[in-house]
PDB file of N, CA and C in Angstrom:
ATOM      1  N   UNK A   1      83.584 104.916  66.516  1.00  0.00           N
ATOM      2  CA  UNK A   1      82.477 104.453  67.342  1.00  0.00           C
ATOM      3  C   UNK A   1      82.987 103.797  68.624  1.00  0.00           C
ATOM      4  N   UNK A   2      84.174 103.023  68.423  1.00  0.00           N
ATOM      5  CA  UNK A   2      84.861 102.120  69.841  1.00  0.00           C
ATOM      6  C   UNK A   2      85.315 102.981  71.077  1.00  0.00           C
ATOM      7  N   UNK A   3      85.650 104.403  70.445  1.00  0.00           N
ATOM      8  CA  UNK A   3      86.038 105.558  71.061  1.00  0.00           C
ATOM      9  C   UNK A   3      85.130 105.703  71.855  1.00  0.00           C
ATOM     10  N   UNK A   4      83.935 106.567  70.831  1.00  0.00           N
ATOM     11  CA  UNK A   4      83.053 106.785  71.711  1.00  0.00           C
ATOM     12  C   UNK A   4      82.602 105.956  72.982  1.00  0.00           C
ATOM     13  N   UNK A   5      82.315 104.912  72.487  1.00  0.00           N
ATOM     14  CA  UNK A   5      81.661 104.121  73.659  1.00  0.00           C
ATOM     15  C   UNK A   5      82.259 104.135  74.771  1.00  0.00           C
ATOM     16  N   UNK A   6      83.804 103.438  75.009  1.00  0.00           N
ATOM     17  CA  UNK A   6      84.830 103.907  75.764  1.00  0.00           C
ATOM     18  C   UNK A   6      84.701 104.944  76.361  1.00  0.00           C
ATOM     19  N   UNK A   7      84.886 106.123  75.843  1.00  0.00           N
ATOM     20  CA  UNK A   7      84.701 107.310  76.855  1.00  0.00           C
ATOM     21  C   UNK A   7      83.060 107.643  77.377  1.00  0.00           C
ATOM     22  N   UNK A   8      82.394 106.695  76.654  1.00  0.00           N
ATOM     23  CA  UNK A   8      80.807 107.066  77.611  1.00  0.00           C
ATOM     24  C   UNK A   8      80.769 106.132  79.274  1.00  0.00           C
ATOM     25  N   UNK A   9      81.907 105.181  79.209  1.00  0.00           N
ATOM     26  CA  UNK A   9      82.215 104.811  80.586  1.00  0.00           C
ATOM     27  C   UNK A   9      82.107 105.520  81.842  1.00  0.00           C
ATOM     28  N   UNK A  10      83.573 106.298  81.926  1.00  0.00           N
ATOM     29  CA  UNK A  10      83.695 107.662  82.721  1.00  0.00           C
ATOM     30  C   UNK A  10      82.593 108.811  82.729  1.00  0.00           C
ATOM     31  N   UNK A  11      81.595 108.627  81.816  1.00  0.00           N
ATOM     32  CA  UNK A  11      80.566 109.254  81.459  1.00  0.00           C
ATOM     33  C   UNK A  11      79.506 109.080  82.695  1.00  0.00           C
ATOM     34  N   UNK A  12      79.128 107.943  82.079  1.00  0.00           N
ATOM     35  CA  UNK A  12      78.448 107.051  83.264  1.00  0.00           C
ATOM     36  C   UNK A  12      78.994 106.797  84.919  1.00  0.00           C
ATOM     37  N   UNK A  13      80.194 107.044  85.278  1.00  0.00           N
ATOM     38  CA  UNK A  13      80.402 106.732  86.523  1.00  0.00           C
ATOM     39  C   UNK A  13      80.358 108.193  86.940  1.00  0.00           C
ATOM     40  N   UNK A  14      81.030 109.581  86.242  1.00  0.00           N
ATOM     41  CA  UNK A  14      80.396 110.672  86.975  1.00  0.00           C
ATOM     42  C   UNK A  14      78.928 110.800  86.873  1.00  0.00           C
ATOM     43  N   UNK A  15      78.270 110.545  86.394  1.00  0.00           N
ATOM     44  CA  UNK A  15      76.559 110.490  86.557  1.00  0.00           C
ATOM     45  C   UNK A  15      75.959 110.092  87.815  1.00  0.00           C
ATOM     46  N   UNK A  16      76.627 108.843  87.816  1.00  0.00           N
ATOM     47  CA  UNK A  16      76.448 107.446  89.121  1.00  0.00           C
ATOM     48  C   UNK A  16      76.911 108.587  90.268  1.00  0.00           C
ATOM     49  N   UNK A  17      78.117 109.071  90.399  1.00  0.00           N
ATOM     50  CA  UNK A  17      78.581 110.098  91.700  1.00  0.00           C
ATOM     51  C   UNK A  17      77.725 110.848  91.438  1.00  0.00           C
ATOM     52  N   UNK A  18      77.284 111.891  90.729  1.00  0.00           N
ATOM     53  CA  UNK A  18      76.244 112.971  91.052  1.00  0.00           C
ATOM     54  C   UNK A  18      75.020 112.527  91.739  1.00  0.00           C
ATOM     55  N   UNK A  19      74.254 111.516  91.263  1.00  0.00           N
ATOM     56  CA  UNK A  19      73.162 110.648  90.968  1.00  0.00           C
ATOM     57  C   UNK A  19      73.073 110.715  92.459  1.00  0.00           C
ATOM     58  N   UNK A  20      74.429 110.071  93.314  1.00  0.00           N
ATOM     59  CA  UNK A  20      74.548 109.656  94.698  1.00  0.00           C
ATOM     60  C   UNK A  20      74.930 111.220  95.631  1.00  0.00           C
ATOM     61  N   UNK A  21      75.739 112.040  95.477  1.00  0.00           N
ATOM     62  CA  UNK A  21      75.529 113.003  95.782  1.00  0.00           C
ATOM     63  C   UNK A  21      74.394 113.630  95.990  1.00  0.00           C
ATOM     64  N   UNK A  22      73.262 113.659  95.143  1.00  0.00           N
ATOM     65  CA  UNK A  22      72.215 114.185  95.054  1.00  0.00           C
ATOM     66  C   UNK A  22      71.244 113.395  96.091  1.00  0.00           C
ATOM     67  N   UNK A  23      71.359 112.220  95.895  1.00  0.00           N
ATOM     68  CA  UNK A  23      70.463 111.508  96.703  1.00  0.00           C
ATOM     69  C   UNK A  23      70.816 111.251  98.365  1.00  0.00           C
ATOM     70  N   UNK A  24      72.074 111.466  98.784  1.00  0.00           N
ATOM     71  CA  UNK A  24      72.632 111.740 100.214  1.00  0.00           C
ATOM     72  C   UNK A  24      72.438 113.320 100.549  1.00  0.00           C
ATOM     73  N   UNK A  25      72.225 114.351  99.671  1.00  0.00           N
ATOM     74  CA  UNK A  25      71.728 115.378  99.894  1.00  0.00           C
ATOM     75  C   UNK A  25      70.562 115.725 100.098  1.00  0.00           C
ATOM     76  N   UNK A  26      69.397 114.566  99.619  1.00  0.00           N
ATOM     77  CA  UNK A  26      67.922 115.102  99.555  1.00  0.00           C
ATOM     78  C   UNK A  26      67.719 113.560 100.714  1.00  0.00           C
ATOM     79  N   UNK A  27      68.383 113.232 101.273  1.00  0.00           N
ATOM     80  CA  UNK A  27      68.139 111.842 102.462  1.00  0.00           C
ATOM     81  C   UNK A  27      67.549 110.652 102.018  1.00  0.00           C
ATOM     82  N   UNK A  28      67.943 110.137 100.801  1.00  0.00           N
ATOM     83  CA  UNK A  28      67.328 109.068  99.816  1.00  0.00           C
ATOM     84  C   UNK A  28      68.455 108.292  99.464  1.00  0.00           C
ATOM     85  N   UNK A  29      69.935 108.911 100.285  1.00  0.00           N
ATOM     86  CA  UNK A  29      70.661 107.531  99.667  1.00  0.00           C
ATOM     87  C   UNK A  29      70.024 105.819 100.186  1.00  0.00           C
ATOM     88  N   UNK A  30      70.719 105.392  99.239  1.00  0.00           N
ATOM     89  CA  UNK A  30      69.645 104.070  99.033  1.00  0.00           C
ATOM     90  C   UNK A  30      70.879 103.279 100.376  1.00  0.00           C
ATOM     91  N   UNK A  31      70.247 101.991 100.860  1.00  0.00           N
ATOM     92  CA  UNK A  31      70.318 101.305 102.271  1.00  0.00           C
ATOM     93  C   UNK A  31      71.406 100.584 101.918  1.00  0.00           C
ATOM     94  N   UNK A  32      71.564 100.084 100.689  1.00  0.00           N
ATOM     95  CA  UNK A  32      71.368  98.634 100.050  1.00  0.00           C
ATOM     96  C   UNK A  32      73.697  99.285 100.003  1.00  0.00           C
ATOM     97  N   UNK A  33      74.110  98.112 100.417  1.00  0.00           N
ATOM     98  CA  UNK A  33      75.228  98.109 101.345  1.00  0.00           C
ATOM     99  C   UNK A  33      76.181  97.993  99.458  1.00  0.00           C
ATOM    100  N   UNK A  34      75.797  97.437  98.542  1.00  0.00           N
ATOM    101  CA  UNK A  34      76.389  96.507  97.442  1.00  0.00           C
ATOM    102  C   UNK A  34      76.613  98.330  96.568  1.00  0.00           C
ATOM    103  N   UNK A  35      75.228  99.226  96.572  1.00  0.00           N
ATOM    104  CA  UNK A  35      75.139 100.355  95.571  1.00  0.00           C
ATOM    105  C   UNK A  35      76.412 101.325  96.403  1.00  0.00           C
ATOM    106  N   UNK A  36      76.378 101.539  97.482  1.00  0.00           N
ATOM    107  CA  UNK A  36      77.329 102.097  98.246  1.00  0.00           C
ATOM    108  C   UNK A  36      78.607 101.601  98.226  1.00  0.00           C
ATOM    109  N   UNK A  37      79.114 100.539  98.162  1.00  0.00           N
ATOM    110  CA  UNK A  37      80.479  99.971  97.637  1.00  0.00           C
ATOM    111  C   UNK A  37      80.803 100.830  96.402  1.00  0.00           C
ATOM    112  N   UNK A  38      79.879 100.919  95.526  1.00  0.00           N
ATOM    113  CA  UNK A  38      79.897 100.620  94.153  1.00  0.00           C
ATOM    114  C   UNK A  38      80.301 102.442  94.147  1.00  0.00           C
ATOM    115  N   UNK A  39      79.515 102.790  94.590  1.00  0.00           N
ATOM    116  CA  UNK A  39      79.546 104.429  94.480  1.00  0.00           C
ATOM    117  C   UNK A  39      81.046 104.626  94.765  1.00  0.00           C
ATOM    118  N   UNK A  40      81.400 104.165  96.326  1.00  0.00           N
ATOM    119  CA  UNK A  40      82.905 104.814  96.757  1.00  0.00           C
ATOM    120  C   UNK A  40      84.137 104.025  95.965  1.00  0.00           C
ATOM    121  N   UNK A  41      83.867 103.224  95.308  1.00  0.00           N
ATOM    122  CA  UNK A  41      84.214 102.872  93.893  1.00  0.00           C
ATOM    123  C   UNK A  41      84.710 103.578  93.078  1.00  0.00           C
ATOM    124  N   UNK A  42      83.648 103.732  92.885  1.00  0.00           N
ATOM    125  CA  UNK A  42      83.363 104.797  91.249  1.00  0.00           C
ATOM    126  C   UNK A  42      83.943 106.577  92.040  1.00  0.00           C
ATOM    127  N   UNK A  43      83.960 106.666  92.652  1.00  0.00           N
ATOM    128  CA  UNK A  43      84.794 108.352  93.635  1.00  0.00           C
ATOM    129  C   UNK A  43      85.693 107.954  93.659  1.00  0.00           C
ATOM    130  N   UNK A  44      86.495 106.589  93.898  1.00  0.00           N
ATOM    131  CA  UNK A  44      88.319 106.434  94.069  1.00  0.00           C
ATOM    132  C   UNK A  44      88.714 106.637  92.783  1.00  0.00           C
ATOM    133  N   UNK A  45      87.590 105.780  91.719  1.00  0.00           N
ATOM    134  CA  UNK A  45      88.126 105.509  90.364  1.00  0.00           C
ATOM    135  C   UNK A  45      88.399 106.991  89.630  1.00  0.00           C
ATOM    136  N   UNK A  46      87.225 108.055  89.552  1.00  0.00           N
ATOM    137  CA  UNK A  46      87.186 108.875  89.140  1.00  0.00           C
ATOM    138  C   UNK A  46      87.717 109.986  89.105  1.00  0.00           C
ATOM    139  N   UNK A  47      88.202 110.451  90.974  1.00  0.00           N
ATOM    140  CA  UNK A  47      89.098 111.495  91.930  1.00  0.00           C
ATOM    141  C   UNK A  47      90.408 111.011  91.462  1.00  0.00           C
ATOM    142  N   UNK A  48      90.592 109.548  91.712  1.00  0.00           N
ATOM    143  CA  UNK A  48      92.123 109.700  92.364  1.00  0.00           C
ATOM    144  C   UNK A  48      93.029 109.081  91.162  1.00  0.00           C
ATOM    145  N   UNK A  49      92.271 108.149  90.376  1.00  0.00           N
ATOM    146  CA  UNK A  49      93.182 107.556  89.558  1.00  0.00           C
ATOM    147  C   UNK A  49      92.829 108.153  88.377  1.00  0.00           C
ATOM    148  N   UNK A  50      92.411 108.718  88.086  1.00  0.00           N
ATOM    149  CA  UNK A  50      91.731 109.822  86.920  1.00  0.00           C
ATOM    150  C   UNK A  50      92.895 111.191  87.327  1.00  0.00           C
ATOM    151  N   UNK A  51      92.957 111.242  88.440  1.00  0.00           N
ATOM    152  CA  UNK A  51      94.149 112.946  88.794  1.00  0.00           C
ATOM    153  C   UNK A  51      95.594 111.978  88.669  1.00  0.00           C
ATOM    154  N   UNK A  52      95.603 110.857  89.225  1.00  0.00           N
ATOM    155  CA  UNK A  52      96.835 110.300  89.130  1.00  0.00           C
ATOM    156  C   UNK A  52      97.399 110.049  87.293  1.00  0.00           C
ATOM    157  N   UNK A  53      96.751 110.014  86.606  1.00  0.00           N
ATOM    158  CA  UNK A  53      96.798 109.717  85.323  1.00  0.00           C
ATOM    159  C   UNK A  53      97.297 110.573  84.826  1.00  0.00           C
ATOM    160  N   UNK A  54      97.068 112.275  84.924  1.00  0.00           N
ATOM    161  CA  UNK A  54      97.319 113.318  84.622  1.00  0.00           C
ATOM    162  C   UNK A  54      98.875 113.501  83.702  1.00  0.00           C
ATOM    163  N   UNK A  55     100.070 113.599  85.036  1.00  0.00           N
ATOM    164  CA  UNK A  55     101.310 113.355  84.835  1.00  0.00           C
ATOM    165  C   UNK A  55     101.640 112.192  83.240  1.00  0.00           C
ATOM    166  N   UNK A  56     100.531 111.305  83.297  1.00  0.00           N
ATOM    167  CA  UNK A  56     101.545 110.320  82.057  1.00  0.00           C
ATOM    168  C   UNK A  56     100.730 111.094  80.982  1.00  0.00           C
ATOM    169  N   UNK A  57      99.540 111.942  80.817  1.00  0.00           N
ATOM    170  CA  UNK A  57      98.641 112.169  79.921  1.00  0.00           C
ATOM    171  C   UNK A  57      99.343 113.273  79.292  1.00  0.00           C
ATOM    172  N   UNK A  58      99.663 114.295  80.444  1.00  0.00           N
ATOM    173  CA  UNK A  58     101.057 115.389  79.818  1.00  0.00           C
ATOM    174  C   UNK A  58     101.807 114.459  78.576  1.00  0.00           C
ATOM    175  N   UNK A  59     102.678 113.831  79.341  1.00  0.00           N
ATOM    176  CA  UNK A  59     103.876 113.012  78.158  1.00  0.00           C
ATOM    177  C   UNK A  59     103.510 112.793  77.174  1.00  0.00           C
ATOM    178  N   UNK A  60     102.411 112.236  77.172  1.00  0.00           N
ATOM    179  CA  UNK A  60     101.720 111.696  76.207  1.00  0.00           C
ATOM    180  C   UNK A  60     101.631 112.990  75.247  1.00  0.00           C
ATOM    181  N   UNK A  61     101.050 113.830  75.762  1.00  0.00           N
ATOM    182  CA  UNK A  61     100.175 114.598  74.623  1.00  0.00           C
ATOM    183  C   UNK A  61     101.511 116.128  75.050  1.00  0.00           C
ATOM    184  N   UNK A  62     102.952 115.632  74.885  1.00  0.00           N
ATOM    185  CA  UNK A  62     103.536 116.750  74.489  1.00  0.00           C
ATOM    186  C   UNK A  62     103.557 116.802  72.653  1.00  0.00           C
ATOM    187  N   UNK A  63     103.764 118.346  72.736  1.00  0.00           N
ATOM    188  CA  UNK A  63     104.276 118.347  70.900  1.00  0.00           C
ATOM    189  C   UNK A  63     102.963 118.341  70.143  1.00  0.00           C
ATOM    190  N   UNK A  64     101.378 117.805  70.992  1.00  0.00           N
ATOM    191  CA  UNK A  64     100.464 117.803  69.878  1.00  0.00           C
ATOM    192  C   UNK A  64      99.531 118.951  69.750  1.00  0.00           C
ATOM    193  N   UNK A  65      99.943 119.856  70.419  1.00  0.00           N
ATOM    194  CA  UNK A  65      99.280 121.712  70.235  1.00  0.00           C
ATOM    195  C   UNK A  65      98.463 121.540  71.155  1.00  0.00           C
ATOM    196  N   UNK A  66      97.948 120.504  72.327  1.00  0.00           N
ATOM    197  CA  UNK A  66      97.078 120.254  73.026  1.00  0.00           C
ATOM    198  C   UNK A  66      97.932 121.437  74.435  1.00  0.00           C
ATOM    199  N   UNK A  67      96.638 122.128  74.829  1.00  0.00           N
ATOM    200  CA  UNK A  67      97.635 122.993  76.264  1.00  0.00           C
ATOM    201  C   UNK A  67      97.417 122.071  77.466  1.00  0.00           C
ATOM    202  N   UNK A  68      98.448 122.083  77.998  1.00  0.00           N
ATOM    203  CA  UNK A  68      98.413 121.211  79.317  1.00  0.00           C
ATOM    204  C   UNK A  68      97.322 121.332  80.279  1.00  0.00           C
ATOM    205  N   UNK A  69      96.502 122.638  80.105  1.00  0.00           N
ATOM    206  CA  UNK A  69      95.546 122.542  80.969  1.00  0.00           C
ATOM    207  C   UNK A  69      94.242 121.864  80.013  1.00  0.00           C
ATOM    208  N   UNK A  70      93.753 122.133  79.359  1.00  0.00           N
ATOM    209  CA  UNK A  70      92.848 120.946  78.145  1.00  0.00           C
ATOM    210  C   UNK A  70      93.479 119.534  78.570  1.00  0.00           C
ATOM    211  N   UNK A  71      94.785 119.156  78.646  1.00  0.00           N
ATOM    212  CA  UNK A  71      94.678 117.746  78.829  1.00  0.00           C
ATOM    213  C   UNK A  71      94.863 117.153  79.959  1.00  0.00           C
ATOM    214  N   UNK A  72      94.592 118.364  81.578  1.00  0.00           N
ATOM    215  CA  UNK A  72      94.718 117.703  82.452  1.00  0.00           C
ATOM    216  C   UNK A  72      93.035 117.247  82.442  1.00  0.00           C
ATOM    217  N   UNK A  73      92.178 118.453  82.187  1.00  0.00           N
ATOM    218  CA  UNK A  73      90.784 118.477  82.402  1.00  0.00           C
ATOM    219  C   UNK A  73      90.286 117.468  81.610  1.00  0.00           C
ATOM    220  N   UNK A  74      90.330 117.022  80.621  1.00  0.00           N
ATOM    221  CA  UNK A  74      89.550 115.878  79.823  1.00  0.00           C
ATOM    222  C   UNK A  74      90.354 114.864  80.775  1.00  0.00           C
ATOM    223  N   UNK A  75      91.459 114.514  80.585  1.00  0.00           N
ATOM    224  CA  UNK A  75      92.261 113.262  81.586  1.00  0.00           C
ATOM    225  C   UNK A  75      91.590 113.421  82.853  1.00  0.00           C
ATOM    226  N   UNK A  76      91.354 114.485  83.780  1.00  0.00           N
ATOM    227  CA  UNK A  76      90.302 114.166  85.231  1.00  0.00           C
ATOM    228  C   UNK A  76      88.776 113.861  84.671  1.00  0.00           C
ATOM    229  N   UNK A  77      88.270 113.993  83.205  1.00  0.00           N
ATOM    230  CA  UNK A  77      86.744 113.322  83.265  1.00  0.00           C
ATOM    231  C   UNK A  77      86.816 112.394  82.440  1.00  0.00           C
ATOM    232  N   UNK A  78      87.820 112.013  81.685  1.00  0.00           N
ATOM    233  CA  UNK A  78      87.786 110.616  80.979  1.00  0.00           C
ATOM    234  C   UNK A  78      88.427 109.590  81.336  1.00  0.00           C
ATOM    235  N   UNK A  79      89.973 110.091  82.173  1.00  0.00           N
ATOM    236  CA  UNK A  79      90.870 109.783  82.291  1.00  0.00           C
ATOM    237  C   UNK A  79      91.607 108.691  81.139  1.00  0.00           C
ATOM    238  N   UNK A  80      92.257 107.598  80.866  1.00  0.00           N
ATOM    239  CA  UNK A  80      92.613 107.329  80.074  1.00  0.00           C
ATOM    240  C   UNK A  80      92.192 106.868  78.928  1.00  0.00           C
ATOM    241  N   UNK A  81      90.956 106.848  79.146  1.00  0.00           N
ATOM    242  CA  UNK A  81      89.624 106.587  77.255  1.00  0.00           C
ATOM    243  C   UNK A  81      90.111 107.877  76.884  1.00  0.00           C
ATOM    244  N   UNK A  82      91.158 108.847  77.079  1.00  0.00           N
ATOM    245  CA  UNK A  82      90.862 110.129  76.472  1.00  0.00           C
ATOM    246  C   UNK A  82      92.541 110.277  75.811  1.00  0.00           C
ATOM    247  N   UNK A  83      93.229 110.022  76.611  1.00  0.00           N
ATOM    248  CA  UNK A  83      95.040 110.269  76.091  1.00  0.00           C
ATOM    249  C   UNK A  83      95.168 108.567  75.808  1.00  0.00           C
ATOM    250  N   UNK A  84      94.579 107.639  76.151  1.00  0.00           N
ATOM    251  CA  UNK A  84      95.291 106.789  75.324  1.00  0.00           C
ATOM    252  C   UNK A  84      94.629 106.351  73.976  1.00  0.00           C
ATOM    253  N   UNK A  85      93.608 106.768  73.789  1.00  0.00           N
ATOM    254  CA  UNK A  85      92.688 106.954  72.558  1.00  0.00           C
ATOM    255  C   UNK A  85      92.467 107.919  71.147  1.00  0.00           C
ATOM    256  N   UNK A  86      93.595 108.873  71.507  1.00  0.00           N
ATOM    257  CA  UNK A  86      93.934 110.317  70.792  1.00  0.00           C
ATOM    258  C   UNK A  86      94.213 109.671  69.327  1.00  0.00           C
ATOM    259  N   UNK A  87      94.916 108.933  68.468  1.00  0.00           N
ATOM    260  CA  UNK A  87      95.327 108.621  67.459  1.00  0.00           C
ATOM    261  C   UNK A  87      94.377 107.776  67.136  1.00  0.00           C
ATOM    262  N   UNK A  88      93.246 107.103  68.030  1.00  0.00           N
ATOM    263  CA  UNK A  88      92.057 106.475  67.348  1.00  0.00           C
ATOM    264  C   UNK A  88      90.770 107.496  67.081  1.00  0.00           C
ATOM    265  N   UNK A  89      91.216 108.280  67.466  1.00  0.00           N
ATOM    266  CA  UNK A  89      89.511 109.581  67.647  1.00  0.00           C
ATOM    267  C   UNK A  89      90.145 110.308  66.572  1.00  0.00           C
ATOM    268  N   UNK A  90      90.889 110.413  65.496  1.00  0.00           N
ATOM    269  CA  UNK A  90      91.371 110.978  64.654  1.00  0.00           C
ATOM    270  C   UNK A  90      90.639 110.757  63.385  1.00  0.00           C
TER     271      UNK A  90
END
């Protein structure tokens, strides 16, 4: 259950980016200066340190039949609720 919740995090912040995508596409992003922090936030958190993670998520998950491309892709949408959580989701 601790798992789960954990990875419904990253869950929630790609939602929040679509959510905002969608709404700068239809001319409704919102004014309010605090939700916009929060968004380009949640795009550094998600893009960059979620792809940066990648490389240790390999190491991690050599030897466990996992293919390197399965664990770059869950590591870019969970990022580490996902490889450092592997022996608790068991």
């Amino acid at each position: 259950m601790k798992v789960t919740v954990l990875r419904a995090i990253p869950i929630l912040g790609w939602l929040y980016l679509a959510a905002g995508v969608l709404a700068a596409l239809t001319g409704s992003a919102p004014a309010n200066r605090f939700l916009r922090a929060i968004f380009w936030i949640d795009a550094f958190l998600s893009i960059v340190v979620h792809a940066a993670q990648i490389p240790a998520a390999l190491r991690a998950s050599a030897g466990t039949g996992r293919s390197p491309v399965q664990t770059a892709v869950l590591t870019q949408i969970f990022g580490l609720t996902w490889w450092k959580t592997q022996g608790a989701a068991r």
